[in-house]
Protein backbone atom coordinates (compact mmCIF):
# COMPACT_ATOMS: atom_id res chain seq x y z
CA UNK A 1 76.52 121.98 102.59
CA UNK A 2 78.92 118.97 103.16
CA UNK A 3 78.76 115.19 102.45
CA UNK A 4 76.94 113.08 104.59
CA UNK A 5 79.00 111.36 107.21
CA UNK A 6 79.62 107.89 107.69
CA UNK A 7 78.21 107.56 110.88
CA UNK A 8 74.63 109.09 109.44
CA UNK A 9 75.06 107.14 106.27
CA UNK A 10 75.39 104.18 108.44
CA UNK A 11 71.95 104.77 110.54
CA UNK A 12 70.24 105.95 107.19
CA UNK A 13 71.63 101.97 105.80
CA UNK A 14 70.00 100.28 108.52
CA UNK A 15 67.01 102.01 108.29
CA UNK A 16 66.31 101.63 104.64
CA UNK A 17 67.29 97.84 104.58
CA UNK A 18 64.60 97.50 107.52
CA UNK A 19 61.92 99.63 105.25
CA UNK A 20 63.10 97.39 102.27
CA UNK A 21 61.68 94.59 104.07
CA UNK A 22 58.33 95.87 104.29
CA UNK A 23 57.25 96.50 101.06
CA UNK A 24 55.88 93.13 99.48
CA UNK A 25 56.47 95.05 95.67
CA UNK A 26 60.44 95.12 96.55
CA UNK A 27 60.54 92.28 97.41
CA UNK A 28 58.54 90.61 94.33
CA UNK A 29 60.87 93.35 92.34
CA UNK A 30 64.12 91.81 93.52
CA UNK A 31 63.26 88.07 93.03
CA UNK A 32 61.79 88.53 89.73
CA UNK A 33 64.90 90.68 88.92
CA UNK A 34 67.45 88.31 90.59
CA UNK A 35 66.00 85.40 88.44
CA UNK A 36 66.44 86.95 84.85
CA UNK A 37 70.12 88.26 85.81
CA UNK A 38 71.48 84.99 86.84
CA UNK A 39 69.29 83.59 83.55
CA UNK A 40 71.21 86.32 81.53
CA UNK A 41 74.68 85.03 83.58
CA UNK A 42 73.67 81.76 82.68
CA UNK A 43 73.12 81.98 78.93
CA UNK A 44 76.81 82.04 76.98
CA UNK A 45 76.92 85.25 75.39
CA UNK A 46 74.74 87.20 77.60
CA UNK A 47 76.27 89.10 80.54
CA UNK A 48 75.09 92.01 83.27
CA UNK A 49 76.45 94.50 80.95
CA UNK A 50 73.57 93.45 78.45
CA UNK A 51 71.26 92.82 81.29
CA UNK A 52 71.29 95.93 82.68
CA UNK A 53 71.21 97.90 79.12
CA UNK A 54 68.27 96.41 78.57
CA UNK A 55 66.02 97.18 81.51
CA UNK A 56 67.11 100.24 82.03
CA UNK A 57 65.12 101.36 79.38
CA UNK A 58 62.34 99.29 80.95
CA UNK A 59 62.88 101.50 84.52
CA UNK A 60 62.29 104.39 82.95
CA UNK A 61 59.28 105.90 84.58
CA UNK A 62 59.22 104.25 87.81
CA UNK A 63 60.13 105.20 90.46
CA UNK A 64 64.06 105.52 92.06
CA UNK A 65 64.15 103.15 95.01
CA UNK A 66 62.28 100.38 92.20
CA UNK A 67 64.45 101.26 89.40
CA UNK A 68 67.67 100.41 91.46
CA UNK A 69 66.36 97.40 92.87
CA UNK A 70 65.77 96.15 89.38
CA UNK A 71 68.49 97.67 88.35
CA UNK A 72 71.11 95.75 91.01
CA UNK A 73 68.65 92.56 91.32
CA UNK A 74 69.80 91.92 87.52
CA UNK A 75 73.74 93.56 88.14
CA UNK A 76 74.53 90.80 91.58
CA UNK A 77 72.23 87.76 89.67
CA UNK A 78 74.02 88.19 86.56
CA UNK A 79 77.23 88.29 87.89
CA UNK A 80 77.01 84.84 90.15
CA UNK A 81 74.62 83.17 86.88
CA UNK A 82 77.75 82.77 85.20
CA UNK A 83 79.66 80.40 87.47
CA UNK A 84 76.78 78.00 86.89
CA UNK A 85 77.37 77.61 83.01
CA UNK A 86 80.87 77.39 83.94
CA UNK A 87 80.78 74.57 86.44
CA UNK A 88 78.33 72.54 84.37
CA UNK A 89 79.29 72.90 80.82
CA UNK A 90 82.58 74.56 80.99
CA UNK A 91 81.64 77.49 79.19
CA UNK A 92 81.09 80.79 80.86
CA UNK A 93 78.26 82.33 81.03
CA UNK A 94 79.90 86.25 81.86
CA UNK A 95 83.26 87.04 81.18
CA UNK A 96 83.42 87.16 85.23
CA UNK A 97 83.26 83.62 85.41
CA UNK A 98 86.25 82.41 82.90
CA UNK A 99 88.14 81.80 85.72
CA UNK A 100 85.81 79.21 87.38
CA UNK A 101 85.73 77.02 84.71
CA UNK A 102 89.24 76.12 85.47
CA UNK A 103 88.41 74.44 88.75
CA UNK A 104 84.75 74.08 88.33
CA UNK A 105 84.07 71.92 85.37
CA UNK A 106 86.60 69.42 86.39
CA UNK A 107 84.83 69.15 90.01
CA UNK A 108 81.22 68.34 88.12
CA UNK A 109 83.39 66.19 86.00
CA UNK A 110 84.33 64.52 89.75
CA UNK A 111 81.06 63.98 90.85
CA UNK A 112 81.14 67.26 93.02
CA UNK A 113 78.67 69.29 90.56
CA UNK A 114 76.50 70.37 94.33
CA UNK A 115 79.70 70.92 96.18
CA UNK A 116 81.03 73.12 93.17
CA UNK A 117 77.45 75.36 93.02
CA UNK A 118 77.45 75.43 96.25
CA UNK A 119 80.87 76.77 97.00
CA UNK A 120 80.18 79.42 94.43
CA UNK A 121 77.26 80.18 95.53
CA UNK A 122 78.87 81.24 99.03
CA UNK A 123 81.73 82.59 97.69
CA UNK A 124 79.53 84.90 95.28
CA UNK A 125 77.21 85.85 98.97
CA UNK A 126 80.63 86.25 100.90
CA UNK A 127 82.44 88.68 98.59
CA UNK A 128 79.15 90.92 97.68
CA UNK A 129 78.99 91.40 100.98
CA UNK A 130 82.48 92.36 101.56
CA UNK A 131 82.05 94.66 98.71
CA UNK A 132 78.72 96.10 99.95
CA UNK A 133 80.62 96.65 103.69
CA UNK A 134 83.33 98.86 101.44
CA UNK A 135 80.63 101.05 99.40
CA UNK A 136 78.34 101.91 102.62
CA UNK A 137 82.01 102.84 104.55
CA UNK A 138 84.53 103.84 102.23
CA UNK A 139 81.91 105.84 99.48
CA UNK A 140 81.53 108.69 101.79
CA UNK A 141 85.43 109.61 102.23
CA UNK A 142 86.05 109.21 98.35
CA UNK A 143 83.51 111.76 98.24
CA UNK A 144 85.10 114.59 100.37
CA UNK A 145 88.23 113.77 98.56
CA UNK A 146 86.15 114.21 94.60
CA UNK A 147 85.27 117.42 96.28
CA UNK A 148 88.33 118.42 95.88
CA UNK A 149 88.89 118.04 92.28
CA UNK A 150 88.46 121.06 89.98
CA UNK A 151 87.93 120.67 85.66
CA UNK A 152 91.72 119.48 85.27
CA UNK A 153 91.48 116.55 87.72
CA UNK A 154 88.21 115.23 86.16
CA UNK A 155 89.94 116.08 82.55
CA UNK A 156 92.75 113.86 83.53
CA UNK A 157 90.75 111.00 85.56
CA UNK A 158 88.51 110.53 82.12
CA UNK A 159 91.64 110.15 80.37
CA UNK A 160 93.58 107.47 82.44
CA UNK A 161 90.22 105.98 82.74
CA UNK A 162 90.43 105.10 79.02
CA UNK A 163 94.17 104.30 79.27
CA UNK A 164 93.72 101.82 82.03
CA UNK A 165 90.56 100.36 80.39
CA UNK A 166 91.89 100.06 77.25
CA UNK A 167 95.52 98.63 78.43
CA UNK A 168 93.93 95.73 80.52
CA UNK A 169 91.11 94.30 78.16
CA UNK A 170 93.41 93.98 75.52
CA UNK A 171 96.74 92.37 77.03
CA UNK A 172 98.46 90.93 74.20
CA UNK A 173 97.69 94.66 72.07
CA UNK A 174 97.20 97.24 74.17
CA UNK A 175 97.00 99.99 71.78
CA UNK A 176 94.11 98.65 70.55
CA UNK A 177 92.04 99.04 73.50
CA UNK A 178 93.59 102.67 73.62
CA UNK A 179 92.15 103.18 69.93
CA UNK A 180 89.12 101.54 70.90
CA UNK A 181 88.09 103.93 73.72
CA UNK A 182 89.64 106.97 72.25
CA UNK A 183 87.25 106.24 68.92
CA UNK A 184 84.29 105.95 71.74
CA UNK A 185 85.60 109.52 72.95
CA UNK A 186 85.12 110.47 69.66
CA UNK A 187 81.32 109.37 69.32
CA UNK A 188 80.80 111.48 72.06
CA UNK A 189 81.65 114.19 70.43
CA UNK A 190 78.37 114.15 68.47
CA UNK A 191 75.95 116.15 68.98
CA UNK A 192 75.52 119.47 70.95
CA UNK A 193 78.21 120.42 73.01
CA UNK A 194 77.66 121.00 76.62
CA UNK A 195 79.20 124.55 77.03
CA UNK A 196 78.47 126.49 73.32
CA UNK A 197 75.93 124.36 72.41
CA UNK A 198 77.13 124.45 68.78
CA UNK A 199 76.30 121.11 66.66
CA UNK A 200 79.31 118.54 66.05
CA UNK A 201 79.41 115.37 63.67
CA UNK A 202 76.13 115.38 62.76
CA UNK A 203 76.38 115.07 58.72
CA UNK A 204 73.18 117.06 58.43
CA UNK A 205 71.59 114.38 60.28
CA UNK A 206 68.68 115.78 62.85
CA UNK A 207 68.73 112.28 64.88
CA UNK A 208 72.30 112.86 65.74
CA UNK A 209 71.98 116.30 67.36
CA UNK A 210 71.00 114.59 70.75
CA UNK A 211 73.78 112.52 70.61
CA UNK A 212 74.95 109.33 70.55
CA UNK A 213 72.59 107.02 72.78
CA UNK A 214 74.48 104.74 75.36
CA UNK A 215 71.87 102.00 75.74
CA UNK A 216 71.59 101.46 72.18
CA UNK A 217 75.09 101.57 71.58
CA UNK A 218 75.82 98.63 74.28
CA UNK A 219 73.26 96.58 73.07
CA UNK A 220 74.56 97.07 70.02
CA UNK A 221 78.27 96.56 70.43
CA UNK A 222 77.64 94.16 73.59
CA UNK A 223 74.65 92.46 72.73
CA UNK A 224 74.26 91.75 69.21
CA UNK A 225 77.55 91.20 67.99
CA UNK A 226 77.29 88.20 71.52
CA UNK A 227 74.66 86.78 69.83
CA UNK A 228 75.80 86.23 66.43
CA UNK A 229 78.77 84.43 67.72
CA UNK A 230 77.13 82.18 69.93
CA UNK A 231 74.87 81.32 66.87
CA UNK A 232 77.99 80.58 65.01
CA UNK A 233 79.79 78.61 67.97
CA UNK A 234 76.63 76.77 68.73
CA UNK A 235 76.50 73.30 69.26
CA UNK A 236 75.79 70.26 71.66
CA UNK A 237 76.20 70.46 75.09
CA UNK A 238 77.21 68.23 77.74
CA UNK A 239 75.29 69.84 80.61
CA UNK A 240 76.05 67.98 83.79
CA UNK A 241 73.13 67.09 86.12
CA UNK A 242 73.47 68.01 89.80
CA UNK A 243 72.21 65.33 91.27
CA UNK A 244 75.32 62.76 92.16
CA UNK A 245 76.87 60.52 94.28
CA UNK A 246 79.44 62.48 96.31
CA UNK A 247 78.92 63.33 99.84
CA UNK A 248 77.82 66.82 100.24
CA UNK A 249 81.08 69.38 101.22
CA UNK A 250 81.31 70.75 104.53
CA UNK A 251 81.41 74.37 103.90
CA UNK A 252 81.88 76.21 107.33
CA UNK A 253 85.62 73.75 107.68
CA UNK A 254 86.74 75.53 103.87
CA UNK A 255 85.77 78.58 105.08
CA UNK A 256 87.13 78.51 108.52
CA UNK A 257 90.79 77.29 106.79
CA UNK A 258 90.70 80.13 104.25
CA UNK A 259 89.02 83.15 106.03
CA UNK A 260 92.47 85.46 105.45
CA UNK A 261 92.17 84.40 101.89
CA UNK A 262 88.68 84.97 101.87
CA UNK A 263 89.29 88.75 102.87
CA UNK A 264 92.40 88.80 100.46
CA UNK A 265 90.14 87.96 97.44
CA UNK A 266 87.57 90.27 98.26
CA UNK A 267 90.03 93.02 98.88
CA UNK A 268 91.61 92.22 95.60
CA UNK A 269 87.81 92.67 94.02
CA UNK A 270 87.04 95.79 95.62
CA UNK A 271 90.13 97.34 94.71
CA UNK A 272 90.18 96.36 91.20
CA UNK A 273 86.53 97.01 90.69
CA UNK A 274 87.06 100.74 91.83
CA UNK A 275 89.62 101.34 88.72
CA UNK A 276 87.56 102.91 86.41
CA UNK A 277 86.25 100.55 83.37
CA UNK A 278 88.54 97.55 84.58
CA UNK A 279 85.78 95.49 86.58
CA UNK A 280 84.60 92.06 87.71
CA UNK A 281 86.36 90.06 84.74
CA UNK A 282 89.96 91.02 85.64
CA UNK A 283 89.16 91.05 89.29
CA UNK A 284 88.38 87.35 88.83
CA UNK A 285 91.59 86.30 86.98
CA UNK A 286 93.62 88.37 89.69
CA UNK A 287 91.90 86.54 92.53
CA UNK A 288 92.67 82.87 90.75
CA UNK A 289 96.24 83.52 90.40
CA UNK A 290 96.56 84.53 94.00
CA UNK A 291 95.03 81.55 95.01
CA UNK A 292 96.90 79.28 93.15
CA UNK A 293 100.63 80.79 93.44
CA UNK A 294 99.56 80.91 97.95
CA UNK A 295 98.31 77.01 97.88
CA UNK A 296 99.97 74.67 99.61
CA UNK A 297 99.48 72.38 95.96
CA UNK A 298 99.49 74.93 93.53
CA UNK A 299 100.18 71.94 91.00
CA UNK A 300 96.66 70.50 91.37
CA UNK A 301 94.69 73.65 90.36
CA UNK A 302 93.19 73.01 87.52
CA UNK A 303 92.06 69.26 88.54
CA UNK A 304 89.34 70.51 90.88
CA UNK A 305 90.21 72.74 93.69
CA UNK A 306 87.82 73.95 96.05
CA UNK A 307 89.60 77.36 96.20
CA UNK A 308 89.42 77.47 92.54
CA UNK A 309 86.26 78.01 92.36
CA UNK A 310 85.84 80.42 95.80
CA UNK A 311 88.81 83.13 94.62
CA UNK A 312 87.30 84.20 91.31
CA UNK A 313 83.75 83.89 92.73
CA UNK A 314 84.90 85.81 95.66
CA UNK A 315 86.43 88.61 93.50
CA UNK A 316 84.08 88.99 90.95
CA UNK A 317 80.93 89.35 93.28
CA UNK A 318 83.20 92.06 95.28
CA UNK A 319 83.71 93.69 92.05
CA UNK A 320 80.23 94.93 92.52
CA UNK A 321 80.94 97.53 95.30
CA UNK A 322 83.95 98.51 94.48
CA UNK A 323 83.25 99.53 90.98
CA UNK A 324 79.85 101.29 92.22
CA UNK A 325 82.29 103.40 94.54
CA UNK A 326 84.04 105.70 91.80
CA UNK A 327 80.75 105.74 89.84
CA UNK A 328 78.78 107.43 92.90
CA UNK A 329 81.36 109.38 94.45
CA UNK A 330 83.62 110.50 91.26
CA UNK A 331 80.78 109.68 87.93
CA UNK A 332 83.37 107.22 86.68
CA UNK A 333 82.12 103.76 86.43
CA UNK A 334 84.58 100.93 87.61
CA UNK A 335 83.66 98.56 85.23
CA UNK A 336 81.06 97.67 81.88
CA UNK A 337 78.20 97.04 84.25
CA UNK A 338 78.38 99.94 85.94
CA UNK A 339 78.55 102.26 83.42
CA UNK A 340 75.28 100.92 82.02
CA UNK A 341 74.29 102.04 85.96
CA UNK A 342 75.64 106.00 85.34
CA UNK A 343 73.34 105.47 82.19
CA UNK A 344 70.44 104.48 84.27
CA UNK A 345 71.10 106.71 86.83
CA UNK A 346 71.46 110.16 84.20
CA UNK A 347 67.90 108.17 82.71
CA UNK A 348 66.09 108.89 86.45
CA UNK A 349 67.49 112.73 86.14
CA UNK A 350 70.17 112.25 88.73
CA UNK A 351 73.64 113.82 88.39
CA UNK A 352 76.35 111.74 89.02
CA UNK A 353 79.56 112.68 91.01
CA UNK A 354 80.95 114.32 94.08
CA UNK A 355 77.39 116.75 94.62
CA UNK A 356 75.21 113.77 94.21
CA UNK A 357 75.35 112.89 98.01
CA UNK A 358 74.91 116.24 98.93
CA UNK A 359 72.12 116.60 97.00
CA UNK A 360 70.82 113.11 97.39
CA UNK A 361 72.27 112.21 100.18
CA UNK A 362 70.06 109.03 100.49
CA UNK A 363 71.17 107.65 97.56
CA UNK A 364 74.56 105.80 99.24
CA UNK A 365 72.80 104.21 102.16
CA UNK A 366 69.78 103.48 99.63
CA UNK A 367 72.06 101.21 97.29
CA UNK A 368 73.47 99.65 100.21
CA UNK A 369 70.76 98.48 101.28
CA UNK A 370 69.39 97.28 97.81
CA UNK A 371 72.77 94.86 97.43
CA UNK A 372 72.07 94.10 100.89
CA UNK A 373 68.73 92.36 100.24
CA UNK A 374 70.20 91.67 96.86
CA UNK A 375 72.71 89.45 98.67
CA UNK A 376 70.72 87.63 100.52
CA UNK A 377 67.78 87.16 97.62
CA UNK A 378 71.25 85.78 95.52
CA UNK A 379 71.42 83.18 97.82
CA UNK A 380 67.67 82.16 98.17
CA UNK A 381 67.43 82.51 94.13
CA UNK A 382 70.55 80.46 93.83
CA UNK A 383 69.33 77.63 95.56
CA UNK A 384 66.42 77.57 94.00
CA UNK A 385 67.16 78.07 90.11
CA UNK A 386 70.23 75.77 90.00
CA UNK A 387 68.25 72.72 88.56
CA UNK A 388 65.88 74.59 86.30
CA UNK A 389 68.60 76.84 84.90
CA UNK A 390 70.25 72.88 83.57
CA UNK A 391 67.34 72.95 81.65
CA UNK A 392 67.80 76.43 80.20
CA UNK A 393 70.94 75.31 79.17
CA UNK A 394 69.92 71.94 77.36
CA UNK A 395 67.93 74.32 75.09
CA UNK A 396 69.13 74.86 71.52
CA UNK A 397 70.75 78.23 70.75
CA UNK A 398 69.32 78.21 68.02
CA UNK A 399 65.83 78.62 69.58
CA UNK A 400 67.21 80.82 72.13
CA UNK A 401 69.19 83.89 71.06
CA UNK A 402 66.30 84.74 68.41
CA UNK A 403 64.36 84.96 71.45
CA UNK A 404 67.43 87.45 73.13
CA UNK A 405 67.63 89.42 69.50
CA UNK A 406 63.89 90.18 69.87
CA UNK A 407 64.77 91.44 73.46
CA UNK A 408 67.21 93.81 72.22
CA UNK A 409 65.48 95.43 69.34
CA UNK A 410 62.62 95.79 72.23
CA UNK A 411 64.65 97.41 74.31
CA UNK A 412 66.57 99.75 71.79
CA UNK A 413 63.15 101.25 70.95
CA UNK A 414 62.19 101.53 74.35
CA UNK A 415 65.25 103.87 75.27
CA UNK A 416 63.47 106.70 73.79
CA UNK A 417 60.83 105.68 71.18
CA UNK A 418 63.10 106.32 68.31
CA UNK A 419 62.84 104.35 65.23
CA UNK A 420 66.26 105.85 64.28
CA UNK A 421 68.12 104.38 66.94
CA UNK A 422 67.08 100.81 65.63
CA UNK A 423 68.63 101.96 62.43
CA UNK A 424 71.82 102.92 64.43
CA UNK A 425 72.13 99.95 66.02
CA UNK A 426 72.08 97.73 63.18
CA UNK A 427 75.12 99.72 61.59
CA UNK A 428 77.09 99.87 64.95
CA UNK A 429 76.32 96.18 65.64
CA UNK A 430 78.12 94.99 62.17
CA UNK A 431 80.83 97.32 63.74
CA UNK A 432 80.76 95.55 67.61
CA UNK A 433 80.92 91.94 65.26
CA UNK A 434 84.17 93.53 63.13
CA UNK A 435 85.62 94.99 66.56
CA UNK A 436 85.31 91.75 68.01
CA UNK A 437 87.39 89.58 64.97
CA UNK A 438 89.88 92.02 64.75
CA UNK A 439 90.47 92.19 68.85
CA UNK A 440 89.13 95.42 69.70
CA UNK A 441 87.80 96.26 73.18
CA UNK A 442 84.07 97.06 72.61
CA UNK A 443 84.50 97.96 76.60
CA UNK A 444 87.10 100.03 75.93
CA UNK A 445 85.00 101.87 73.45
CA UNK A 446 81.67 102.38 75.64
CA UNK A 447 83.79 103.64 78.21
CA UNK A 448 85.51 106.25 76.21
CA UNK A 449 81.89 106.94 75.00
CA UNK A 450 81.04 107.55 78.57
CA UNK A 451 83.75 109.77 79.57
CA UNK A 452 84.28 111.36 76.15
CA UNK A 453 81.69 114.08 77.11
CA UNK A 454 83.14 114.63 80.30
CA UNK A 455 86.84 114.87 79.29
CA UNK A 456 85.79 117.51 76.41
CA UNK A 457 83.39 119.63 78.79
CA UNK A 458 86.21 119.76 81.71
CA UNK A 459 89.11 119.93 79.21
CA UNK A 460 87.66 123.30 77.91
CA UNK A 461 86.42 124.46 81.04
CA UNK A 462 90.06 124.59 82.26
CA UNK A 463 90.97 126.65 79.49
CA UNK A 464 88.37 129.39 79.14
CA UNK A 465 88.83 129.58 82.93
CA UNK A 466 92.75 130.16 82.77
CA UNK A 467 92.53 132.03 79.15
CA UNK A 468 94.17 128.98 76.99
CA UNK A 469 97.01 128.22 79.64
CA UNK A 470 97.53 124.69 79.26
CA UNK A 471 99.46 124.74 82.54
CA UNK A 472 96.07 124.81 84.05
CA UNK A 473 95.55 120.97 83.89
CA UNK A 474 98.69 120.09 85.34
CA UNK A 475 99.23 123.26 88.11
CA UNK A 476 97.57 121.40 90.87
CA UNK A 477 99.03 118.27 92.46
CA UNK A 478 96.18 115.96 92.23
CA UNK A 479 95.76 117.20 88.51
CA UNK A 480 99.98 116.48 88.52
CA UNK A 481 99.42 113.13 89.52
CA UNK A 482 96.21 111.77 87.46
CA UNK A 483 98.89 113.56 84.41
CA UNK A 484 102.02 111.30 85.49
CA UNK A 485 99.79 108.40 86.08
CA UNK A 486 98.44 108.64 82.57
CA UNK A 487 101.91 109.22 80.63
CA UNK A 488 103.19 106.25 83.16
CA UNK A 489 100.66 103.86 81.78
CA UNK A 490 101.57 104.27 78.26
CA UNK A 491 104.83 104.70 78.61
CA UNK A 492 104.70 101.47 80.09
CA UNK A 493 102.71 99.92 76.73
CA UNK A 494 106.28 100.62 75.00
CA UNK A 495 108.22 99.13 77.42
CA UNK A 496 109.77 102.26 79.36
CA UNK A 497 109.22 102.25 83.07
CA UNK A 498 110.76 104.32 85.94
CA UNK A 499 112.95 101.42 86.80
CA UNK A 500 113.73 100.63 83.38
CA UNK A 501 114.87 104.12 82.88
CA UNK A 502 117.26 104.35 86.09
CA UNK A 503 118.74 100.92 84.92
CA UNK A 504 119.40 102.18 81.58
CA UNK A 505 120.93 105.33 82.90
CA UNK A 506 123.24 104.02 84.86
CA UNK A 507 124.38 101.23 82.32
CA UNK A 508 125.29 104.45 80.34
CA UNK A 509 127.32 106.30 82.87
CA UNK A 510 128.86 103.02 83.85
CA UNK A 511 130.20 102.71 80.29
């Protein structure tokens, strides 16, 4: 059997976004969902990463095609509900949307408080579409080429993974992100192991013999830990209403002058999104800077630029499809969100990687179409929940995140009915809070969590297969280069680089 093409996963898309349409319970499914992710984008603290932990405990049981629209309903809402905290109070409601308070805030500060929603709004529709056009095209051919890959290419793409994961969310120390995931590879280490099935790190403990859970653990080292800071941090607001006296923006004239950048931005997304565990925020940041150091008045970014506001917004909803692509095709999630979506997807019993379209080969054109409708419910939901979600926002968090704690212990015991997780995620949550004072990626560690099982099951696969050669994992030139790309990216951490090295070798024979 061989992966479907793109031409049938095309006419599969179309025909599954036109049978979306007629079922009335998708369609209630993806407004109701669409609603409580841009509420969870909206609310400081909150984000899609804790959005989508927590009902993916509630999918379980349904069935796929609802699952998924929840599922991505919450993932696309969440992701634009941020932009709206940002542009009225300054403070963002997703890591996603840092970058639009920059140029957001000041516009509401202007007056412009529509013209800002309403540019994000757009932006956040334009570049989840450009991302969904990438998945339903691209997703296929990344497929053939994971086909390829044998135990030391996976082995080697968990690793770098990490590396990359860990090197970006922590800029200023990038070892500790490294030490962050490399302690989540660790935790996956509990339990049975997938080849033997001999029992590892469990203390005695019967709990532990399953493993360690991954919804738990995000809520716990996402969610929690978010919470208790917010509670800390919390004080008055000065929301800004959205009803003003500047004339409403022409949008089709912005768009029409930036439609290369438009495509830039999105392409930026996409791309970043794909790199395993790197994701919307960075794509975001990435997309502002290009937009800034390309205007023709770079100086007044900052003040209130309309561009401001579209490049993150832009990025960060393209994100979405690019970081589904190496979770579908390779069962490497491009970014905190979509790992919680492998989680989901290994909940509904489906396996994750290059087979999955071969033996699901409905699943691509399926998710396509569910960010399809997603997109266009983002923009129906987004005009509609702008003005209550300013009264979300006027409420005290002191009222509200007990309301979100209750949430999370809900959906904890949910996961699988065990009191013992609850128990777990009280001790790991004390541990997300400590992470998060001392600078630790708490990404960095639910990624290596994620991949830790896969690195050690392909890492010893290699090696009973070639009798304990460890020239196994580097013999083969894709293996070669996932190898070279990992000892390049921390060799880079400590300030050695190809160039560097050249330069300093010729200083030395020059002398």
């Amino acid at each position: 059997m061989e992966a479907i093409s793109v031409l049938d996963n095309l006419k599969m898309f179309f025909v599954f976004s036109g049978s979306f349409l007629l079922s009335p319970l998708n369609l209630v499914l993806m407004f109701g969902s669409m609603v409580i992710g841009i509420l969870f984008g909206v609310l400081p603290g909150l984000s899609a990463t804790v959005a989508i932990a927590l009902f993916a405990s509630i999918t379980y049981g349904m069935a796929l095609d609802l699952a998924l629209t929840i599922l991505f309903g919450v993932y696309i809402g969440a992701i634009f509900g941020g932009s709206i905290s940002a542009i009225l109070i300054n403070i963002p409601g997703t890591g996603s949307a840092a970058a639009t308070c920059l140029d957001g805030h000041p516009l509401a500060l202007k007056g412009e408080t529509r013209n800002a929603n309403l540019l994000a709004r757009s932006s956040s529709v334009i570049g989840t579409l450009f991302g969904l056009a990438i998945f339903v095209l691209f997703t296929p051919m990344v497929t053939k080429l994971a086909l390829m890959f044998t135990s030391p290419e996976f082995f080697w793409l968990s690793i770098f993974g990490i590396l990359i994961c860990g090197s970006i969310s922590n800029a200023d120390v990038k070892v500790k992100g490294w030490i962050a995931g490399f302690i989540g590879l660790l935790l996956a280490l509990v339990g049975l192991d997938d080849i033997q099935g001999w029992t590892r790190l469990t203390f005695g403990i019967p709990d532990l013999m399953s493993g360690i859970p991954f919804v738990p653990m995000t809520i716990a080292f996402f969610g929690l830990p978010q919470i208790v800071k917010v509670m800390k941090s919390s004080g008055s607001r000065e929301v800004h209403s959205v009803k003003e006296e500047a004339p409403k923006v022409h949008l089709w004239p912005i768009l029409k002058r930036n439609i290369f950048n438009i495509f830039k931005w999105g392409g930026i997304g996409v791309g970043i999104g794909a790199v395993p565990g790197v994701g919307e925020n960075i794509a975001a940041w990435v997309a502002y800077d290009d937009a800034k150091r390309h205007h023709p008045d770079s100086k007044k970014f900052g003040t209130g630029v309309y561009e401001g506001v579209m490049a993150p917004e832009t990025a960060n909803n393209a994100a979405i499809g690019g970081a589904v692509i190496p979770l579908i095709s390779l069962g490497i999630p491009g970014s905190p969100p979509a790992a919680m979506l492998l989680g989901a997807l290994s909940m509904h019993g489906l396996k994750v990687g290059p087979l999955l379209s071969i033996e699901r080969p409905e699943i691509i054109p399926m998710i396509g179409s569910i960010i399809l409708w997603g997109t266009i419910f983002l923009f129906i939901c987004g005009l509609l929940v702008t003005r209550p979600m300013v009264a979300v926002l006027k409420i005290s968090p002191k009222i509200l995140m007990p309301i979100i704690t209750v949430l999370c212990v809900i959906g904890t015991f949910a996961y699988n009915n065990n009191p013992f997780h609850l128990t777990l995620v009280f001790v790991c949550a004390i541990a997300g809070y400590l992470f998060d004072k001392m600078q630790y990626s708490s990404g960095a560690l639910i990624l290596g969590l994620i991949l830790g099982n896969m690195a050690d099951s392909y890492f010893r696969r290699a090696l009973f297969i070639s009798d304990g050669n460890f020239l196994t994992l580097i013999n083969r030139p894709i293996a070669l280069v996932f190898f070279l790309a990992c000892v390049w990216t921390i060799a880079k951490q400590f300030g050695f680089s190809p160039a560097a090295i050249v330069k300093s070798f010729g200083k030395k024979k020059h002398s």
